[in-house]
Protein backbone atom coordinates (compact mmCIF):
# COMPACT_ATOMS: atom_id res chain seq x y z
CA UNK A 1 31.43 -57.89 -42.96
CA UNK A 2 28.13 -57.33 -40.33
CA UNK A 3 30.53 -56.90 -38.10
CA UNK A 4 32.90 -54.17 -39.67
CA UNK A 5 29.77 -52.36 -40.45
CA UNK A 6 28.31 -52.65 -37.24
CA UNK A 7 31.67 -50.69 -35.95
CA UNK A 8 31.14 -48.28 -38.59
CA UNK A 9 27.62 -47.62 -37.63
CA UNK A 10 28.76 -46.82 -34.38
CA UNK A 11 31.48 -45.18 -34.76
CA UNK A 12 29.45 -42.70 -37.06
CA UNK A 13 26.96 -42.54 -34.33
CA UNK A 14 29.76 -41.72 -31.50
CA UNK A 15 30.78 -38.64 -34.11
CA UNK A 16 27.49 -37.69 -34.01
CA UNK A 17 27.13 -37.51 -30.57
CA UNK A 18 30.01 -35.70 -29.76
CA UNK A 19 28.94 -33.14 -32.49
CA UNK A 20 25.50 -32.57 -30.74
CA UNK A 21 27.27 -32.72 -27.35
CA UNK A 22 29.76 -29.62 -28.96
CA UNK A 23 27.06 -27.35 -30.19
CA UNK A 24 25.41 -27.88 -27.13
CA UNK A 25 29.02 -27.04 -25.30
CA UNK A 26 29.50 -24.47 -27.03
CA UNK A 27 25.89 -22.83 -26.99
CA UNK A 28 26.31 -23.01 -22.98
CA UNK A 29 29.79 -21.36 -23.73
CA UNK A 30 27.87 -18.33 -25.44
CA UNK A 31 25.60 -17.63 -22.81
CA UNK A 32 28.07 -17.82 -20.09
CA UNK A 33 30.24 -15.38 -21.57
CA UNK A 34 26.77 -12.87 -21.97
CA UNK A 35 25.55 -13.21 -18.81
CA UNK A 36 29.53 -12.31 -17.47
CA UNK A 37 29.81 -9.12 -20.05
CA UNK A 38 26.83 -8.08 -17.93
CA UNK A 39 27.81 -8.71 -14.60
CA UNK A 40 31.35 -6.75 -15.42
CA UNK A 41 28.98 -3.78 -16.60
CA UNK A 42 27.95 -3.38 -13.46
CA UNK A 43 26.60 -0.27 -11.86
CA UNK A 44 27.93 1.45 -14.87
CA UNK A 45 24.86 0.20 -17.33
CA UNK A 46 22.17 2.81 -18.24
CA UNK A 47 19.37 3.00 -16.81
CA UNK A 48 16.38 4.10 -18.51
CA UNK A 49 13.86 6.83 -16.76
CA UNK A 50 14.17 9.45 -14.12
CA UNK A 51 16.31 7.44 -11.91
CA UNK A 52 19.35 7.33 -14.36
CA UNK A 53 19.06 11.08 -15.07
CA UNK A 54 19.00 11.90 -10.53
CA UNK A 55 22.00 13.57 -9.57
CA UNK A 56 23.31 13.56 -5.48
CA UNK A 57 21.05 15.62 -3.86
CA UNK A 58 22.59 18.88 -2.51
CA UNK A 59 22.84 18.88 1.15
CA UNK A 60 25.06 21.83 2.55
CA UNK A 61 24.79 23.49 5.48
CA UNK A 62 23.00 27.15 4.88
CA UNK A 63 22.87 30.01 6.76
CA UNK A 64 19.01 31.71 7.58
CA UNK A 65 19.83 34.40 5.28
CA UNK A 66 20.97 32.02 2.31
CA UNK A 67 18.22 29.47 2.65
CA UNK A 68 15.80 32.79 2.31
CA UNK A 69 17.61 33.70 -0.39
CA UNK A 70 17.33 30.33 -2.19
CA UNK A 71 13.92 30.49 -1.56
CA UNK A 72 13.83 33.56 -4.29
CA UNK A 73 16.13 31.37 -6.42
CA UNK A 74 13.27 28.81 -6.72
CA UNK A 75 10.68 31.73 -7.76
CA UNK A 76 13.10 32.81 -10.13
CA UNK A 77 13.16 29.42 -11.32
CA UNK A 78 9.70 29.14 -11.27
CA UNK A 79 8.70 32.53 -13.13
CA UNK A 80 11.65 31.19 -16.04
CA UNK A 81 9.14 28.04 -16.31
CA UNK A 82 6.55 29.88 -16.79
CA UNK A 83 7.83 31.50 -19.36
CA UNK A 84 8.97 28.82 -21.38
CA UNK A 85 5.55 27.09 -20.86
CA UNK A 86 4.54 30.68 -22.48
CA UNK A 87 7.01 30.43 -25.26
CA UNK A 88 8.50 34.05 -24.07
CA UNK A 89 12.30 34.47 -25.03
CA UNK A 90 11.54 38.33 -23.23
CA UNK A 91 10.03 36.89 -19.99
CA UNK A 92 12.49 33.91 -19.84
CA UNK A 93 15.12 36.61 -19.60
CA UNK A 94 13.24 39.27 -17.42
CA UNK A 95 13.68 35.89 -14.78
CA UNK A 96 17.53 35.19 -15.58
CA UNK A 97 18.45 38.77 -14.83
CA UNK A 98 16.53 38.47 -11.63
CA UNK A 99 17.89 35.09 -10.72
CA UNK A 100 21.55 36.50 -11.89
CA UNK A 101 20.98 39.26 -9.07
CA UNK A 102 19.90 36.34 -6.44
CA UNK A 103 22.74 34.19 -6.72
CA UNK A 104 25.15 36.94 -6.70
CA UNK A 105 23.96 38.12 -3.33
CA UNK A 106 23.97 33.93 -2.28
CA UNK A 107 27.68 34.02 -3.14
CA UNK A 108 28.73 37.07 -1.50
CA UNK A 109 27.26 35.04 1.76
CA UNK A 110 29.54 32.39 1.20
CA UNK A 111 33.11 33.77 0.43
CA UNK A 112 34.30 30.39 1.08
CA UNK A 113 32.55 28.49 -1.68
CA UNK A 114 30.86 26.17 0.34
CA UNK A 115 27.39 26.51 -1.96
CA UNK A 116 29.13 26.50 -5.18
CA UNK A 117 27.65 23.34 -6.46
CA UNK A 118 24.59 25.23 -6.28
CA UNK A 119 25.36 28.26 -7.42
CA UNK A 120 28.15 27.95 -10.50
CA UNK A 121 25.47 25.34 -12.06
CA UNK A 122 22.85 28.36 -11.85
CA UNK A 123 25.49 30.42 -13.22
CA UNK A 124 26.12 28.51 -16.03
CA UNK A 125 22.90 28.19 -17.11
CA UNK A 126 22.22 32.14 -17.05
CA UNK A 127 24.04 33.08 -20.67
CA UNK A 128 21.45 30.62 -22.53
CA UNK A 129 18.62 32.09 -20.79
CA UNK A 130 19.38 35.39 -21.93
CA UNK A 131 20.27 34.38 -25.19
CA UNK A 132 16.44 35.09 -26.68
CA UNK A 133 16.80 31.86 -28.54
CA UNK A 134 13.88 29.47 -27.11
CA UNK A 135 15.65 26.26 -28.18
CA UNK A 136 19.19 27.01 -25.93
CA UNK A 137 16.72 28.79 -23.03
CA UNK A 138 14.67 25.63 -23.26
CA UNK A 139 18.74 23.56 -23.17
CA UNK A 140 20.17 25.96 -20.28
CA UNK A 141 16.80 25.46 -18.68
CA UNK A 142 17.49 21.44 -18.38
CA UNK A 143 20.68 22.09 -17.09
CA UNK A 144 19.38 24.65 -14.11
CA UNK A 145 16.75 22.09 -13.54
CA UNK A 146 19.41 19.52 -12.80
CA UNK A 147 20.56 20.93 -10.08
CA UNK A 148 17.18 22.52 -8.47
CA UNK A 149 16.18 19.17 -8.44
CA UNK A 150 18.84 17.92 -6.33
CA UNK A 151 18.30 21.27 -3.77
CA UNK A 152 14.53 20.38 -3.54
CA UNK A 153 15.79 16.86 -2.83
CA UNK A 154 18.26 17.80 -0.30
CA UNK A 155 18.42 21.18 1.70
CA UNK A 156 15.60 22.83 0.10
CA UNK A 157 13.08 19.79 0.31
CA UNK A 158 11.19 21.05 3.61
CA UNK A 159 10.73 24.50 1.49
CA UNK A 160 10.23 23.20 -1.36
CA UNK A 161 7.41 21.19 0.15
CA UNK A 162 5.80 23.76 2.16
CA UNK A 163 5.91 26.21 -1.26
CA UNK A 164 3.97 23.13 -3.37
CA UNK A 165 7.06 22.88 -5.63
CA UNK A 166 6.23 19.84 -7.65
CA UNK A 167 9.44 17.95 -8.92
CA UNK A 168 8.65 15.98 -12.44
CA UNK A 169 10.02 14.43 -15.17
CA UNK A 170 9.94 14.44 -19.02
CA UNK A 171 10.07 10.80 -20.40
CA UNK A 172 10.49 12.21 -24.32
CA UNK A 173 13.35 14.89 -23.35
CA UNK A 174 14.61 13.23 -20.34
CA UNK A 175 15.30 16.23 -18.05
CA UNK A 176 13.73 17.16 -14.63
CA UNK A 177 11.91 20.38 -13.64
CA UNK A 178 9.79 21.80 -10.93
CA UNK A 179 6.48 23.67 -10.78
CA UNK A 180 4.03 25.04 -8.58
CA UNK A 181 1.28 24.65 -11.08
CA UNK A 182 -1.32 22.08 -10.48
CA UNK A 183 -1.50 20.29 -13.83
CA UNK A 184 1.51 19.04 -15.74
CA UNK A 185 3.21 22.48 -17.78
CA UNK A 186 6.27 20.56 -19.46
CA UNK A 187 8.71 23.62 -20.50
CA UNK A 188 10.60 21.36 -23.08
CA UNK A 189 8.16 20.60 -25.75
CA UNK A 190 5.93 23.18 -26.69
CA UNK A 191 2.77 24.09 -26.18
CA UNK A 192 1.28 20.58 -28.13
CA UNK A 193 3.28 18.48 -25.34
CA UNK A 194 2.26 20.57 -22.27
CA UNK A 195 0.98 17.48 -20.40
CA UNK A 196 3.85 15.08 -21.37
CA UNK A 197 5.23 14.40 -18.14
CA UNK A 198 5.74 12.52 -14.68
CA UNK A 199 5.77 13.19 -11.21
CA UNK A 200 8.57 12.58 -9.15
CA UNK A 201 8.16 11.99 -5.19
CA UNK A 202 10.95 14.10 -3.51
C-alpha cells in the first residue's frame, strides 16, 4: 500500500511539473512570437515626433535665376505665416496670389519639370489658401510647409540659413513650418498656442 501511494505521489508530482514546465513553455512561446511581430515591422513602424513626419530633402540642381526666385517663394511663405499667426483669411491670400505669380515664373524656367517636386506641392496648396476659410488655409498651409521644409533642408539650406529661416515643429498638430521671427509664432493653433512648438536643426 506505502508503496502504491508513494508512486502515486510521484506521479502526481511529475504532472505537476510538467504543467509548470508548460506554462512556463508556453509563456516563453508568447514573447518570442512579440518580439518577432516587431522585428517583421521593421522600418515600417511609426515613429513618434518630427522625425517620422521629415520628408527627403529636395536637392535639384537650380539655375541662378530659379534659386533667386525661390528665394521670393520663401518670403511668400513667410508673409502667409504671418498671416495665419494674425488670424487674416485676407492677408493669407494677398501672399498665395503672390506666391501663385512666383512659382509660375519658377516653372516657365524649367520646361522640363525638373523642379516639380517643388513646385506642384506649392501648387497644390494655393486653392486652400485662397479659400478665406482659416481652418483649410491653416490645412493647405501644413501641406506647403512639408515641402519648404525639405528645400530649406536640401538646396535652399545655405539661403535659408543666411535669411534666419528657422525650421520648427508642432508636437500637438504634427506639421513643420518655418519663420524668421525670433520667438516661437506656431500658425496652427491660434493665437492661445502661439508658443507651442520646437526647433528643428536643419
Amino acid at each position: 500500500m506505502d508503496m502504491k501511494m508513494k508512486k502515486e505521489d510521484a506521479g502526481s508530482e511529475a504532472k505537476k511539473k510538467d504543467g509548470a514546465t508548460k506554462k512556463v513553455s508556453q509563456k516563453i512561446d508568447m514573447k518570442m512570437d512579440m518580439k518577432m511581430k516587431k522585428e517583421d515591422a521593421g522600418p515600417g513602424v511609426k515613429k513618434e515626433g518630427a522625425e517620422s513626419k521629415k520628408g527627403a530633402m529636395l536637392n535639384p540642381e537650380m539655375s541662378k535665376e530659379q534659386k533667386k526666385l525661390m528665394t521670393e517663394v520663401v518670403d511668400d511663405y513667410t508673409d502667409i505665416h504671418s498671416a495665419l499667426v494674425e488670424e487674416s483669411p485676407v492677408a493669407v491670400a494677398e501672399g498665395a496670389r503672390s506666391l501663385s505669380v512666383t512659382v509660375s515664373k519658377i516653372k516657365a524656367l524649367d520646361p522640363e519639370g525638373n523642379l516639380e517636386k517643388i513646385t506642384r506641392p506649392i501648387e497644390d496648396s494655393i486653392d486652400g489658401l485662397l479659400s478665406g476659410d482659416i481652418v483649410k488655409e491653416r490645412d493647405s498651409f501644413a501641406a506647403l510647409s512639408m515641402v519648404m521644409a525639405s528645400y530649406v533642408r536640401g538646396a535652399g539650406r545655405t539661403s535659408a540659413l543666411t535669411a534666419g529661416i528657422k525650421l520648427y515643429f508642432c508636437p500637438m498638430k504634427k506639421e513643420f513650418w518655418l519663420q524668421k521671427a525670433a520667438d516661437v509664432q506656431n500658425p496652427y493653433l491660434g493665437k492661445d498656442m502661439l508658443v507651442c512648438g520646437n526647433e528643428e536643426k536643419y
